[in-house]
C-alpha atoms as a PDB file:
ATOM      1  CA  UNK A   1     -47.171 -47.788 -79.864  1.00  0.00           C
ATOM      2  CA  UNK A   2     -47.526 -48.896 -83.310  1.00  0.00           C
ATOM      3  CA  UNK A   3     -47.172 -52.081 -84.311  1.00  0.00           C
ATOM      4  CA  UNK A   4     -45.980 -52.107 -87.979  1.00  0.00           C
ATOM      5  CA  UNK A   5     -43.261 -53.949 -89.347  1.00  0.00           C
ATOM      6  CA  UNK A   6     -40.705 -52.495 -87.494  1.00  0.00           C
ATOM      7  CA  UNK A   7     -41.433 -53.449 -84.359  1.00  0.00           C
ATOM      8  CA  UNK A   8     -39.414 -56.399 -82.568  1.00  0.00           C
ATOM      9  CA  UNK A   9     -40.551 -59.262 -80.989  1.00  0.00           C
ATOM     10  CA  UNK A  10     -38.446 -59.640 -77.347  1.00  0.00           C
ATOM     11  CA  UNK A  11     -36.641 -62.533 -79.121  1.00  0.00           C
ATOM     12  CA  UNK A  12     -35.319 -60.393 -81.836  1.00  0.00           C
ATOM     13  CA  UNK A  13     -35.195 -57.361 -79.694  1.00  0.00           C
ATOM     14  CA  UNK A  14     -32.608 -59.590 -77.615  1.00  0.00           C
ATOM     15  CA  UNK A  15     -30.838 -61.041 -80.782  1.00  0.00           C
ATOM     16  CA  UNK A  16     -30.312 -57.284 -81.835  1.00  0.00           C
ATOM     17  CA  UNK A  17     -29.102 -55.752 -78.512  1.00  0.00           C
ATOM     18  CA  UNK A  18     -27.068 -58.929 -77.044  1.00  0.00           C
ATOM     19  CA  UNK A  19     -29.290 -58.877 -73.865  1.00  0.00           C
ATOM     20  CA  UNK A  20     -30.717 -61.563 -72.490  1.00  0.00           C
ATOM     21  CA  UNK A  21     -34.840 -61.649 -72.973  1.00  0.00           C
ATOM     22  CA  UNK A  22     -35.549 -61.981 -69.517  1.00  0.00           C
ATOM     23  CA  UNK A  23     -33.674 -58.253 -68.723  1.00  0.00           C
ATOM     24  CA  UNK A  24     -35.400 -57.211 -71.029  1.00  0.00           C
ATOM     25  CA  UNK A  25     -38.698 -58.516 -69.903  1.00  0.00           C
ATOM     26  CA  UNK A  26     -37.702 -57.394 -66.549  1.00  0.00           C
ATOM     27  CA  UNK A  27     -36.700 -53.927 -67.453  1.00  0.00           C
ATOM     28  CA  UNK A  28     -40.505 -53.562 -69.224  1.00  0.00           C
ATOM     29  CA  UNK A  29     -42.225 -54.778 -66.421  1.00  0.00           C
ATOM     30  CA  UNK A  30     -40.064 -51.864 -64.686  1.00  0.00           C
ATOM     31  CA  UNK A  31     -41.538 -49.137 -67.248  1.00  0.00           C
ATOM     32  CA  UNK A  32     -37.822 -48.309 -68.001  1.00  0.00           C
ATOM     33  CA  UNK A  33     -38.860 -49.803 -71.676  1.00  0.00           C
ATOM     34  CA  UNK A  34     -41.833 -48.778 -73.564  1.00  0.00           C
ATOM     35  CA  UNK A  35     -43.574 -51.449 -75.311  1.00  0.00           C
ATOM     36  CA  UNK A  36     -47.151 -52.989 -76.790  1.00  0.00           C
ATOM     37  CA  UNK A  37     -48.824 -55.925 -77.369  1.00  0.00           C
ATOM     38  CA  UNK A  38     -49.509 -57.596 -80.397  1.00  0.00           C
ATOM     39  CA  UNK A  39     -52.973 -59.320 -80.746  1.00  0.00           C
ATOM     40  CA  UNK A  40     -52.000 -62.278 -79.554  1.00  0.00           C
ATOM     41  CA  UNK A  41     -50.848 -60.930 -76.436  1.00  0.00           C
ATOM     42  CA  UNK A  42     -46.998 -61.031 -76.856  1.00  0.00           C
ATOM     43  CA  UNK A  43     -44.788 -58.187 -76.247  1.00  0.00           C
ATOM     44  CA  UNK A  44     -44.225 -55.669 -79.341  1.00  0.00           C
ATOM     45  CA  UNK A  45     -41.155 -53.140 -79.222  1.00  0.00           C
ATOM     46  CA  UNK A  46     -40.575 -49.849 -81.814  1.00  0.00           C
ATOM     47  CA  UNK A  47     -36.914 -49.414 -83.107  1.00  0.00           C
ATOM     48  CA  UNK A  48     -35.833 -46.629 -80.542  1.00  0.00           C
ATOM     49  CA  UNK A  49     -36.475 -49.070 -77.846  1.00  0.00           C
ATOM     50  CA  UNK A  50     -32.825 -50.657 -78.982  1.00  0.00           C
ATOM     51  CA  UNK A  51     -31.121 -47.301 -77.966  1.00  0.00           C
ATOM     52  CA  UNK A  52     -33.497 -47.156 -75.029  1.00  0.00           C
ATOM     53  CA  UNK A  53     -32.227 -50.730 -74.043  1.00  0.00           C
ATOM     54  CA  UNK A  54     -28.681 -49.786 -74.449  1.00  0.00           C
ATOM     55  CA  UNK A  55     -28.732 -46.516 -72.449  1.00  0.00           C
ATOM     56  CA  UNK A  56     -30.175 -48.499 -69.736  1.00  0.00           C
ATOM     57  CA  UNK A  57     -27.604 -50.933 -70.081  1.00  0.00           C
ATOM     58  CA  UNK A  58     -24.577 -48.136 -69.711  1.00  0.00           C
ATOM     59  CA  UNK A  59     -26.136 -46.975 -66.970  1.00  0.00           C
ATOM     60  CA  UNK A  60     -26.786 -50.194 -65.001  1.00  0.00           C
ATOM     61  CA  UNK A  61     -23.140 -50.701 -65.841  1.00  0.00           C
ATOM     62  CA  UNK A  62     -21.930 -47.919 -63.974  1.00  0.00           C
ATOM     63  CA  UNK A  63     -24.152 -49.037 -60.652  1.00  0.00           C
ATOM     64  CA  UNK A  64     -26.810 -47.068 -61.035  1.00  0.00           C
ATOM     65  CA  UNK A  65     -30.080 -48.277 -59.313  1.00  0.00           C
ATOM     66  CA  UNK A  66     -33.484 -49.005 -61.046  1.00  0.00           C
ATOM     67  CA  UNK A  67     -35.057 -46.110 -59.653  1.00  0.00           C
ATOM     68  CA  UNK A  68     -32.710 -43.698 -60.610  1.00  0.00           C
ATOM     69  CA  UNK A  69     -32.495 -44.897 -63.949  1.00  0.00           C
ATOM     70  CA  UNK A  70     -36.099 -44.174 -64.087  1.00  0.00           C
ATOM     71  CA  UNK A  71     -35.281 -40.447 -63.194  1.00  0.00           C
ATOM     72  CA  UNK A  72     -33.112 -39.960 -65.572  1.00  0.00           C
ATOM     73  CA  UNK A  73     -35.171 -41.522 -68.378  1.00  0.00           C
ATOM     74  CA  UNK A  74     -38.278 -39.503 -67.014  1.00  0.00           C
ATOM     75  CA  UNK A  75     -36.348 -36.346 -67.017  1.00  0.00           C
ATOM     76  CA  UNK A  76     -37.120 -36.033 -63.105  1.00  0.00           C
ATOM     77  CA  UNK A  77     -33.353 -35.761 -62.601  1.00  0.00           C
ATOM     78  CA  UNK A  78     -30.130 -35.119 -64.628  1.00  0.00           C
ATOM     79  CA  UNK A  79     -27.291 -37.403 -65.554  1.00  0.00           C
ATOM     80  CA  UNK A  80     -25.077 -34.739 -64.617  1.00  0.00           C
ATOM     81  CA  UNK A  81     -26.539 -34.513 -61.229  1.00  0.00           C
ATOM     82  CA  UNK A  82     -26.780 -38.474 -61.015  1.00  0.00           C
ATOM     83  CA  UNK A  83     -22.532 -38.629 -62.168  1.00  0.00           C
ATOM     84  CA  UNK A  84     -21.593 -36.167 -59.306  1.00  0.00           C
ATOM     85  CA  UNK A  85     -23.795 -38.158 -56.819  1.00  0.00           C
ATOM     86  CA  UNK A  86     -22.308 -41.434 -58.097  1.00  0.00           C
ATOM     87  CA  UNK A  87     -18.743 -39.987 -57.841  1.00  0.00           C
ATOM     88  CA  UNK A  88     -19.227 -39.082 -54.075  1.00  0.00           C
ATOM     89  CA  UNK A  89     -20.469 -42.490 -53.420  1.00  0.00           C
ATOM     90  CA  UNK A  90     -17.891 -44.862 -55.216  1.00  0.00           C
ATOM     91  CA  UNK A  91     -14.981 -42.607 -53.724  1.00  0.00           C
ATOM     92  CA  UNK A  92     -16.626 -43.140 -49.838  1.00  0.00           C
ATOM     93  CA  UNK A  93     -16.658 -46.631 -50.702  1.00  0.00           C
ATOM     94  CA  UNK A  94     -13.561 -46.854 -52.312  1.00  0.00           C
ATOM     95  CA  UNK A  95     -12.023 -45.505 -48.916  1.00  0.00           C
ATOM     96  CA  UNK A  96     -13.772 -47.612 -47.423  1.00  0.00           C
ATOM     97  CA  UNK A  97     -12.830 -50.774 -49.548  1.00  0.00           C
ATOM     98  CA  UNK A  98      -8.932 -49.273 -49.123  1.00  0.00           C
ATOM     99  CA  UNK A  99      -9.557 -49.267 -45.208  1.00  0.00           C
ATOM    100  CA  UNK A 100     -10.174 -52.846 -45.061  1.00  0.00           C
ATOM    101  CA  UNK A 101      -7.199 -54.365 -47.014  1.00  0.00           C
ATOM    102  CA  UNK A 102      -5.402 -52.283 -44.712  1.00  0.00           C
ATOM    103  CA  UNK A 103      -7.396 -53.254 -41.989  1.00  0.00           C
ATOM    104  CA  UNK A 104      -6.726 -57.121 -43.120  1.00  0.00           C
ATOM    105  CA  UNK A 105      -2.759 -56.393 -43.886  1.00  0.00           C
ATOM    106  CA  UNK A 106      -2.704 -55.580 -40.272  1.00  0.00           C
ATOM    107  CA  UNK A 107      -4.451 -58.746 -38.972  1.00  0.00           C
ATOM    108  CA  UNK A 108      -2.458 -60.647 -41.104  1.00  0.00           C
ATOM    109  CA  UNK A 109       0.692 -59.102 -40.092  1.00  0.00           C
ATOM    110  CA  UNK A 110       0.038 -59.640 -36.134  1.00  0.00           C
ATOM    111  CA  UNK A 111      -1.030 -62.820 -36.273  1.00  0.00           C
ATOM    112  CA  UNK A 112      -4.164 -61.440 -35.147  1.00  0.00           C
ATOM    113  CA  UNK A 113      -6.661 -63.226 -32.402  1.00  0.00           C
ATOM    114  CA  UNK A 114     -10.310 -63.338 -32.517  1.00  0.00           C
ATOM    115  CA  UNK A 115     -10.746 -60.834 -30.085  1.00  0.00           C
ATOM    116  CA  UNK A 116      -8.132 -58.134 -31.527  1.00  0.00           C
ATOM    117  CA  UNK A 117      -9.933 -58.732 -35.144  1.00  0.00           C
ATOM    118  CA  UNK A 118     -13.192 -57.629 -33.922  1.00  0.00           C
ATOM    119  CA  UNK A 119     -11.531 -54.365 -31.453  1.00  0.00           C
ATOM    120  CA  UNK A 120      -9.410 -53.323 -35.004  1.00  0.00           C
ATOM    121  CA  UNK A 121     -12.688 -53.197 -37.148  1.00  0.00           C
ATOM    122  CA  UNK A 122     -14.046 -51.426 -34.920  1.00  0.00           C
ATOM    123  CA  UNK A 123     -11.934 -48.608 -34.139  1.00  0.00           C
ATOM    124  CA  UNK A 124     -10.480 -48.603 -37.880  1.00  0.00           C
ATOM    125  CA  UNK A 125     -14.176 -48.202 -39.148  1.00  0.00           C
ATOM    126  CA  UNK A 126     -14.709 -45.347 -36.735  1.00  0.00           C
ATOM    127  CA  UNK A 127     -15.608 -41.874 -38.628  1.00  0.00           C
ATOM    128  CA  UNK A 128     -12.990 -39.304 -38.427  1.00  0.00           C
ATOM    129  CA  UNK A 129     -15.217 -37.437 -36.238  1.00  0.00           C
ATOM    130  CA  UNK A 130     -15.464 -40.322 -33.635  1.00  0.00           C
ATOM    131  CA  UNK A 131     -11.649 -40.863 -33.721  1.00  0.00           C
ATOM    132  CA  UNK A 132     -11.282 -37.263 -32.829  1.00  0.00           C
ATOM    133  CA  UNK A 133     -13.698 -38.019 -29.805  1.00  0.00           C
ATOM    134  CA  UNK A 134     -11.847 -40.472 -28.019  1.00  0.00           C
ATOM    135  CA  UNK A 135      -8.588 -38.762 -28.257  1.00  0.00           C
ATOM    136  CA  UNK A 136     -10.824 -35.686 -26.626  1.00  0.00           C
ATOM    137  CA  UNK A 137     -12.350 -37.640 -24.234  1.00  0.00           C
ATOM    138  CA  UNK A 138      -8.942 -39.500 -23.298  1.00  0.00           C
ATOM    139  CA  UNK A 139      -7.442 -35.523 -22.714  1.00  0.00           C
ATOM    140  CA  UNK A 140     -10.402 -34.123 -21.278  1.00  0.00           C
ATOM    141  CA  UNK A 141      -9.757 -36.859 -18.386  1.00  0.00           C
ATOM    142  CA  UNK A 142      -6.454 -36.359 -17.686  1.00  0.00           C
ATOM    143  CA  UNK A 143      -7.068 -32.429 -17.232  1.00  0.00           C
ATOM    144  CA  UNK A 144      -9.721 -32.495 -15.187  1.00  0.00           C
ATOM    145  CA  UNK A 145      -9.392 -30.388 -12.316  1.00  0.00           C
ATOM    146  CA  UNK A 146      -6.549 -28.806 -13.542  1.00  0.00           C
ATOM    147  CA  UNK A 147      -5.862 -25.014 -13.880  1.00  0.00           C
ATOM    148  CA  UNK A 148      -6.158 -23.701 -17.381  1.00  0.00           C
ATOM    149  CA  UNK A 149      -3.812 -21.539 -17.435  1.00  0.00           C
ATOM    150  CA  UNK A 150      -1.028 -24.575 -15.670  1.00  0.00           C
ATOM    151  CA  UNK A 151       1.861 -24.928 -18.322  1.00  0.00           C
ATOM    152  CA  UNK A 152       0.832 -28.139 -18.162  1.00  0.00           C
ATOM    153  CA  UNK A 153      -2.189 -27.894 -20.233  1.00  0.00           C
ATOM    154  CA  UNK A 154      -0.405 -26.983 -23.188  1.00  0.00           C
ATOM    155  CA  UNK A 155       1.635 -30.173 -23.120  1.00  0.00           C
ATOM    156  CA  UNK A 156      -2.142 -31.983 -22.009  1.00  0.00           C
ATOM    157  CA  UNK A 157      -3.929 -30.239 -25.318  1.00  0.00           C
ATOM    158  CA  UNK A 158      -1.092 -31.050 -27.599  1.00  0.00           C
ATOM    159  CA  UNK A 159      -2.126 -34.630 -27.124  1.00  0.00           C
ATOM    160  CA  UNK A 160      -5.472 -34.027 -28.714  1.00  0.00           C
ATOM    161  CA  UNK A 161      -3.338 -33.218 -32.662  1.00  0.00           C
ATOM    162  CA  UNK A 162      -5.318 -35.990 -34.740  1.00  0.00           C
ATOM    163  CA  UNK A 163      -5.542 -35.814 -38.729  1.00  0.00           C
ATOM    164  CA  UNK A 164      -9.393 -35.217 -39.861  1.00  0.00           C
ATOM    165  CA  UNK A 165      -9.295 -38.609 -40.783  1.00  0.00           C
ATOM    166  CA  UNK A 166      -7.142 -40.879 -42.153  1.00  0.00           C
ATOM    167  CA  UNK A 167      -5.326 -40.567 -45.791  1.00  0.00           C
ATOM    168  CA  UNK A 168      -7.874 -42.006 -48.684  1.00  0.00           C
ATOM    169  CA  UNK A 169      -5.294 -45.006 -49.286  1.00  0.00           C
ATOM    170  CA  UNK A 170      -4.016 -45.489 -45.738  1.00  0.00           C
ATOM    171  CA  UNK A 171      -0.499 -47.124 -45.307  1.00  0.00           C
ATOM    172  CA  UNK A 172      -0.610 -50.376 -43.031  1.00  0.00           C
ATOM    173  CA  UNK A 173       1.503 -49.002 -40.512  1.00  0.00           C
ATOM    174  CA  UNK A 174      -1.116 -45.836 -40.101  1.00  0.00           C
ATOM    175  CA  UNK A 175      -4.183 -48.333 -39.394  1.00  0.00           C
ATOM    176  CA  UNK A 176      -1.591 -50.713 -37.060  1.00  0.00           C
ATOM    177  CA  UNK A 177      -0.819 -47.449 -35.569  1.00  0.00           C
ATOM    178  CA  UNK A 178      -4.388 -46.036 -35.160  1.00  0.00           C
ATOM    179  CA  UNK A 179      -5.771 -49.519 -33.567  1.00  0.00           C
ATOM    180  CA  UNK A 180      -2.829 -49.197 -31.148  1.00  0.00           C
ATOM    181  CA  UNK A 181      -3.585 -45.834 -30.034  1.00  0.00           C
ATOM    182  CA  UNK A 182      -7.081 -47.003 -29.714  1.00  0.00           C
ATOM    183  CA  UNK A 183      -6.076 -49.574 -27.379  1.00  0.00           C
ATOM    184  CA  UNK A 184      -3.658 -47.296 -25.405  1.00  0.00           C
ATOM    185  CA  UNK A 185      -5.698 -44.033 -24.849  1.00  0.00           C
ATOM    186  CA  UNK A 186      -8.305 -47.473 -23.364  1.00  0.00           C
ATOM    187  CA  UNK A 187      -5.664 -48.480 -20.479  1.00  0.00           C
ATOM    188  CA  UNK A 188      -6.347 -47.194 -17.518  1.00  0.00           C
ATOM    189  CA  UNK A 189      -3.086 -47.669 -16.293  1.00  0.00           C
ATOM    190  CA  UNK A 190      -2.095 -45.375 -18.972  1.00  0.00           C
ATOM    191  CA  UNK A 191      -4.695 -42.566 -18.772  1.00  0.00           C
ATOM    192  CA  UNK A 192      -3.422 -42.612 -14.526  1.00  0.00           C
ATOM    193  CA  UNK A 193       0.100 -42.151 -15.551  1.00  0.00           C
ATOM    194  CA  UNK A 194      -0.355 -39.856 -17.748  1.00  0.00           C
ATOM    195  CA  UNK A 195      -3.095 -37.890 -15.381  1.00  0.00           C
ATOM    196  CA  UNK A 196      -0.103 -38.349 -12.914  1.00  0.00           C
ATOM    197  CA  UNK A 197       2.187 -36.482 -15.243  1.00  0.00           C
ATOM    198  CA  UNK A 198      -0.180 -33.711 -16.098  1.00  0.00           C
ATOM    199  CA  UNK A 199      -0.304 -32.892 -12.148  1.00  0.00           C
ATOM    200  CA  UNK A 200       3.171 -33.016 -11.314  1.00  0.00           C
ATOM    201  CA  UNK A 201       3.416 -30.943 -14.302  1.00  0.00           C
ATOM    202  CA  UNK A 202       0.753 -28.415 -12.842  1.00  0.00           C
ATOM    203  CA  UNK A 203       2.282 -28.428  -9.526  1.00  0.00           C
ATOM    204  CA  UNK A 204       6.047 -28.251  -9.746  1.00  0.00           C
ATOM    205  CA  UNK A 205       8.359 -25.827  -9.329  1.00  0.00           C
ATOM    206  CA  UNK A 206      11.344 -25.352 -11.824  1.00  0.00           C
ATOM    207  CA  UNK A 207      14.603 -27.669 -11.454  1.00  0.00           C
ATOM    208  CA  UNK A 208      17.466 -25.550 -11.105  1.00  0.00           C
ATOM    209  CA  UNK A 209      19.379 -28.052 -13.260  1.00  0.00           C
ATOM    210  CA  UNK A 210      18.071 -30.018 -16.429  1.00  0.00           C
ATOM    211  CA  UNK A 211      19.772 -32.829 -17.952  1.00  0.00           C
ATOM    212  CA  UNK A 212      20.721 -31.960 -21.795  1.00  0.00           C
ATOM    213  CA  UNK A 213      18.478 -33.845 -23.700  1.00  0.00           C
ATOM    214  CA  UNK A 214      21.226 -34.581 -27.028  1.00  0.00           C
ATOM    215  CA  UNK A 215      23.975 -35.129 -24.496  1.00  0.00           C
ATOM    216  CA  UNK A 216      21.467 -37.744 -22.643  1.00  0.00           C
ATOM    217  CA  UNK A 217      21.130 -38.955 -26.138  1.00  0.00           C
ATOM    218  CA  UNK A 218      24.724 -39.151 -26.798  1.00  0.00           C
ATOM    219  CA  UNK A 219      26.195 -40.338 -23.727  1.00  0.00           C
ATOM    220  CA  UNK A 220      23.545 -42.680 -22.013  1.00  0.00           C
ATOM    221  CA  UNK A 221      22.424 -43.722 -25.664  1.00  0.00           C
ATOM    222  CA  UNK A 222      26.349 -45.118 -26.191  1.00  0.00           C
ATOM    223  CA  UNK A 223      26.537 -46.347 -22.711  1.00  0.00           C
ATOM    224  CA  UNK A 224      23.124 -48.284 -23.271  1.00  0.00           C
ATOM    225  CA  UNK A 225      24.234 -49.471 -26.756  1.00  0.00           C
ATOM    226  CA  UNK A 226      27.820 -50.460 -25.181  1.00  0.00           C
ATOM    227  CA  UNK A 227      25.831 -52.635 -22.388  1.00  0.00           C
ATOM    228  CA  UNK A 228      27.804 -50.151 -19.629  1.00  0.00           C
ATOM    229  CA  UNK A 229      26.272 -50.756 -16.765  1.00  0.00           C
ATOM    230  CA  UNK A 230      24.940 -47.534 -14.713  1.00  0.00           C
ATOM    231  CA  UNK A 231      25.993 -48.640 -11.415  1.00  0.00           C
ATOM    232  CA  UNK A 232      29.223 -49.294 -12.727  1.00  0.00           C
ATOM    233  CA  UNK A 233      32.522 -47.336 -12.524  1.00  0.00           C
ATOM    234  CA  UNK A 234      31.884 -46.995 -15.948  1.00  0.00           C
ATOM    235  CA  UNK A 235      28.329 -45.793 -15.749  1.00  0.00           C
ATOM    236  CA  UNK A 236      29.560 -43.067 -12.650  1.00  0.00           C
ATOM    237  CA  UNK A 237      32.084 -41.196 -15.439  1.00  0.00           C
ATOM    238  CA  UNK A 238      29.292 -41.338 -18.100  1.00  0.00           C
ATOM    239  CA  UNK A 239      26.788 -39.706 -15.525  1.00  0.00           C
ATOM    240  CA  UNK A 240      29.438 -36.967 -14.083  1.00  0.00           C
ATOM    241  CA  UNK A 241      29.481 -36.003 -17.724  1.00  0.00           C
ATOM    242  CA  UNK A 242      25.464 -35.250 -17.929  1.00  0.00           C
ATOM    243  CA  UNK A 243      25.122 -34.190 -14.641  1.00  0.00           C
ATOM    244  CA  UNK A 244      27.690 -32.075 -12.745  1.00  0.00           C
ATOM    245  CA  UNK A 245      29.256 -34.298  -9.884  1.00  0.00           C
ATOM    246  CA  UNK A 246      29.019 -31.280  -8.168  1.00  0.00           C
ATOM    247  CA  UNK A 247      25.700 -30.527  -8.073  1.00  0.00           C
ATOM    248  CA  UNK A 248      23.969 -30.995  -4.385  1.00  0.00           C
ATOM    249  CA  UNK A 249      22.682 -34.260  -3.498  1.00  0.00           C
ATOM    250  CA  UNK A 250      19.138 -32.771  -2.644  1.00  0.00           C
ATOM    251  CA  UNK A 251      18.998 -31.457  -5.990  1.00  0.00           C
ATOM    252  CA  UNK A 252      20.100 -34.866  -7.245  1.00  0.00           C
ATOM    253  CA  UNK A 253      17.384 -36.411  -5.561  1.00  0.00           C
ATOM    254  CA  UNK A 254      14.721 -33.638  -6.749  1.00  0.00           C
ATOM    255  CA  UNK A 255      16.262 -34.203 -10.473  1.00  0.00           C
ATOM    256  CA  UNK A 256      15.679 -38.152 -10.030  1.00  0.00           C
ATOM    257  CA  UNK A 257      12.346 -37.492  -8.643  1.00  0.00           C
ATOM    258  CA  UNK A 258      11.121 -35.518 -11.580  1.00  0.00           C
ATOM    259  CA  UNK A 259      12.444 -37.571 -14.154  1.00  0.00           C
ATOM    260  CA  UNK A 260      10.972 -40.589 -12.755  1.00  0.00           C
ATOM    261  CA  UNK A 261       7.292 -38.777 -12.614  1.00  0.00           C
ATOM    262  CA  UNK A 262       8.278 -37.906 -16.868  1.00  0.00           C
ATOM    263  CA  UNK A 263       9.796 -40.323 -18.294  1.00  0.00           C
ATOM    264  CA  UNK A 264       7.501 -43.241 -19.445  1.00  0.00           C
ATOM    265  CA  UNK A 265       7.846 -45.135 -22.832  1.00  0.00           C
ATOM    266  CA  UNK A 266       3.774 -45.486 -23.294  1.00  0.00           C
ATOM    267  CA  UNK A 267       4.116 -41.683 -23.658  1.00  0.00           C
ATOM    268  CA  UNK A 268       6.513 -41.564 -25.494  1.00  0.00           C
ATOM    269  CA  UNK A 269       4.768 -44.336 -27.651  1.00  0.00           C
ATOM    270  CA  UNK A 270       1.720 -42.249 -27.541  1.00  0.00           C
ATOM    271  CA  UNK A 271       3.930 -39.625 -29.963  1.00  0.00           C
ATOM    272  CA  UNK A 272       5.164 -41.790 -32.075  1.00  0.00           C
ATOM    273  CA  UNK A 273       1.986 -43.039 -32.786  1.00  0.00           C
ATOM    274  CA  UNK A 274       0.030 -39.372 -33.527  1.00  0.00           C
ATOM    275  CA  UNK A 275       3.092 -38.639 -35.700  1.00  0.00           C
ATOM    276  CA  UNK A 276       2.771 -41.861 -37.751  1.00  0.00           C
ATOM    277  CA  UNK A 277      -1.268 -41.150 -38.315  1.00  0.00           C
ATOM    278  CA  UNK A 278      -0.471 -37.803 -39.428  1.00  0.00           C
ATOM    279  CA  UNK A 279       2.157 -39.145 -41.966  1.00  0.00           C
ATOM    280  CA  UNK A 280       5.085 -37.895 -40.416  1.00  0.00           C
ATOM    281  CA  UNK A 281       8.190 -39.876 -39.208  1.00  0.00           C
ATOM    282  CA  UNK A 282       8.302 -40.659 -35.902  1.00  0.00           C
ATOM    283  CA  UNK A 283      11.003 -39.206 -33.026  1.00  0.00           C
ATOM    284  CA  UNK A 284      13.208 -41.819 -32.561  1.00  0.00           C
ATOM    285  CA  UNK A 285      13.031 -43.575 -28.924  1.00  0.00           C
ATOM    286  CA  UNK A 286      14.704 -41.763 -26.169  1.00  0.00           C
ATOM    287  CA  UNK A 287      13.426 -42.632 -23.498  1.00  0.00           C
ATOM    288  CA  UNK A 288      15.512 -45.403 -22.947  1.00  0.00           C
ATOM    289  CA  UNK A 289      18.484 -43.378 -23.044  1.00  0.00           C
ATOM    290  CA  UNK A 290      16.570 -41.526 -19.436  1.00  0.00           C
ATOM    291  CA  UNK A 291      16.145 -44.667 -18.072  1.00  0.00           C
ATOM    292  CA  UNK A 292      19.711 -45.771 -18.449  1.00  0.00           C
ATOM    293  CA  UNK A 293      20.367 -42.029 -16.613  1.00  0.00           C
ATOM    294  CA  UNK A 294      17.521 -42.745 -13.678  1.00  0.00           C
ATOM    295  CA  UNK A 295      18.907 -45.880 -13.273  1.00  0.00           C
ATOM    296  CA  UNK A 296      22.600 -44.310 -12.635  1.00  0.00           C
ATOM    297  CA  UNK A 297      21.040 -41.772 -10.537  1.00  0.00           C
ATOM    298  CA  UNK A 298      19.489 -44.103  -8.498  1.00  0.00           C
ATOM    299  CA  UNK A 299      22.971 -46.051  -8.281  1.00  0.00           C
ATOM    300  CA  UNK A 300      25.383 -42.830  -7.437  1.00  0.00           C
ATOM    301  CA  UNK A 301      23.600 -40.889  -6.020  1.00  0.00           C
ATOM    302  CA  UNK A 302      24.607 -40.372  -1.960  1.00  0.00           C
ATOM    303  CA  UNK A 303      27.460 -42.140  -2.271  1.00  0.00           C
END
């Protein structure tokens, strides 16, 4: 480099660009700066080192690392190249970053303990791909052993539906809902019940008579709501309107059976949840409108 009169001292070189002379010094040692020395040894810059300095400076501003600043200086790589890389990058982290407010929303919401902190970072942190898995591995459980072609399984495989992963700005109520599906599919009291299900499902033969799910909804939901009780007087006329007072008591008791085996509000939970994940609005809750009708089953019937 020459070192006529327009070269800069690093004082004046950081008068001129507004940066500090130790970046600067730093950046030279790096070789992202060209310089000389003078004959006494100090640092001597040329005038294109001040746009040198500042294109460094715009693109340590937008994160980009030492070394690929080099690169880009050196020709090795393109900005273009480096911009698209860059973009892929801040938008992973800026799910990421999105994640864990909604990670925190949720702890702060619940009250959170030590303990369910550390299982909801966890799961929420979990790669689309390993979300998938334990919903696969919960299902492939529960079917074991069962035939493929059971009616059953269709019910069974329905249970795997799980977005690819979870929207890039997540909602609180999808993470909450997430963490507590983690937690569920992890009971083992659920995964027997529901195993429990699937078989009875496999194995049993067709009811001759079926409940109508909106008039269970109708009736047993106002009865519920009303507090009638089902082994009331009151609770007999709302069942003889869902299930035919005349219908035999053997297929009363095979009806009661059945809906006993199916009826289960972690279940039911388990749908809400999928269709709250997937950004859908979840079924309302019916299954306490069944219970109210096993409950008057249980109460009338054999009398």
């Amino acid at each position: 480099m020459s070192t006529d009169a327009e070269s800069f001292t690093i004082g004046q070189l950081a008068r001129r660009t507004g940066l500090p002379a130790r970046t600067i010094r730093f950046w030279s040692d790096a070789g992202l700066v060209p310089h000389a020395r003078s004959a006494g040894g100090y640092r001597l810059y040329g005038p294109e080192a001040v746009l040198r300095l500042e294109l460094v400076r715009t693109l340590r501003e937008l994160g980009l690392g030492l070394d690929v600043v080099q690169q880009i200086l050196s020709r090795a790589v393109t900005v273009t190249d480096v911009a698209t890389t860059q973009i892929a990058a801040l938008d992973a982290e800026i799910r990421t970053l999105r994640l864990r407010r909604a990670v925190l929303s949720t702890i702060a919401n619940r009250g959170s303990s030590i303990e369910e902190t550390l299982l909801m970072h966890k799961l929420a942190r979990l790669s689309a791909q390993e979300r998938q898995q334990i919903i696969d591995d919960f299902v492939t459980d529960i079917v074991t052993g069962i035939d493929p072609d059971s009616p059953a399984m269709g019910v069974a495989n329905s249970m795997r539906q799980m977005p690819v992963e979870l929207p890039d700005d997540p909602a609180p109520e999808q993470v909450d809902a997430w963490i507590e599906l983690g937690e569920l599919v992890a009971n083992e009291d659920f995964r027997n019940r529901v195993r429990a299900m699937v078989v009875a499902g496999a194995g049993a033969d067709e009811l001759g008579y079926e409940p109508d799910y909106q008039a269970v909804s109708e009736h047993a939901g106002r009865a519920l709501a009303e507090g009638v009780e089902p082994g009331s007087v009151q609770g007999k006329a709302v069942l003889d309107r869902l299930i035919a007072p005349e219908l035999p008591s053997g297929e009363r008791a095979r009806l009661l059976e059945q809906l006993e085996v199916f009826v289960d509000a972690r279940v039911e939970r388990y749908w809400q949840l999928l269709a709250i994940i997937n950004g859908r609005p979840p079924h309302p809750a019916a299954v306490p409108n069944f219970e109210w009708l096993i409950a008057a089953l249980r109460a009338h019937t054999n009398e």
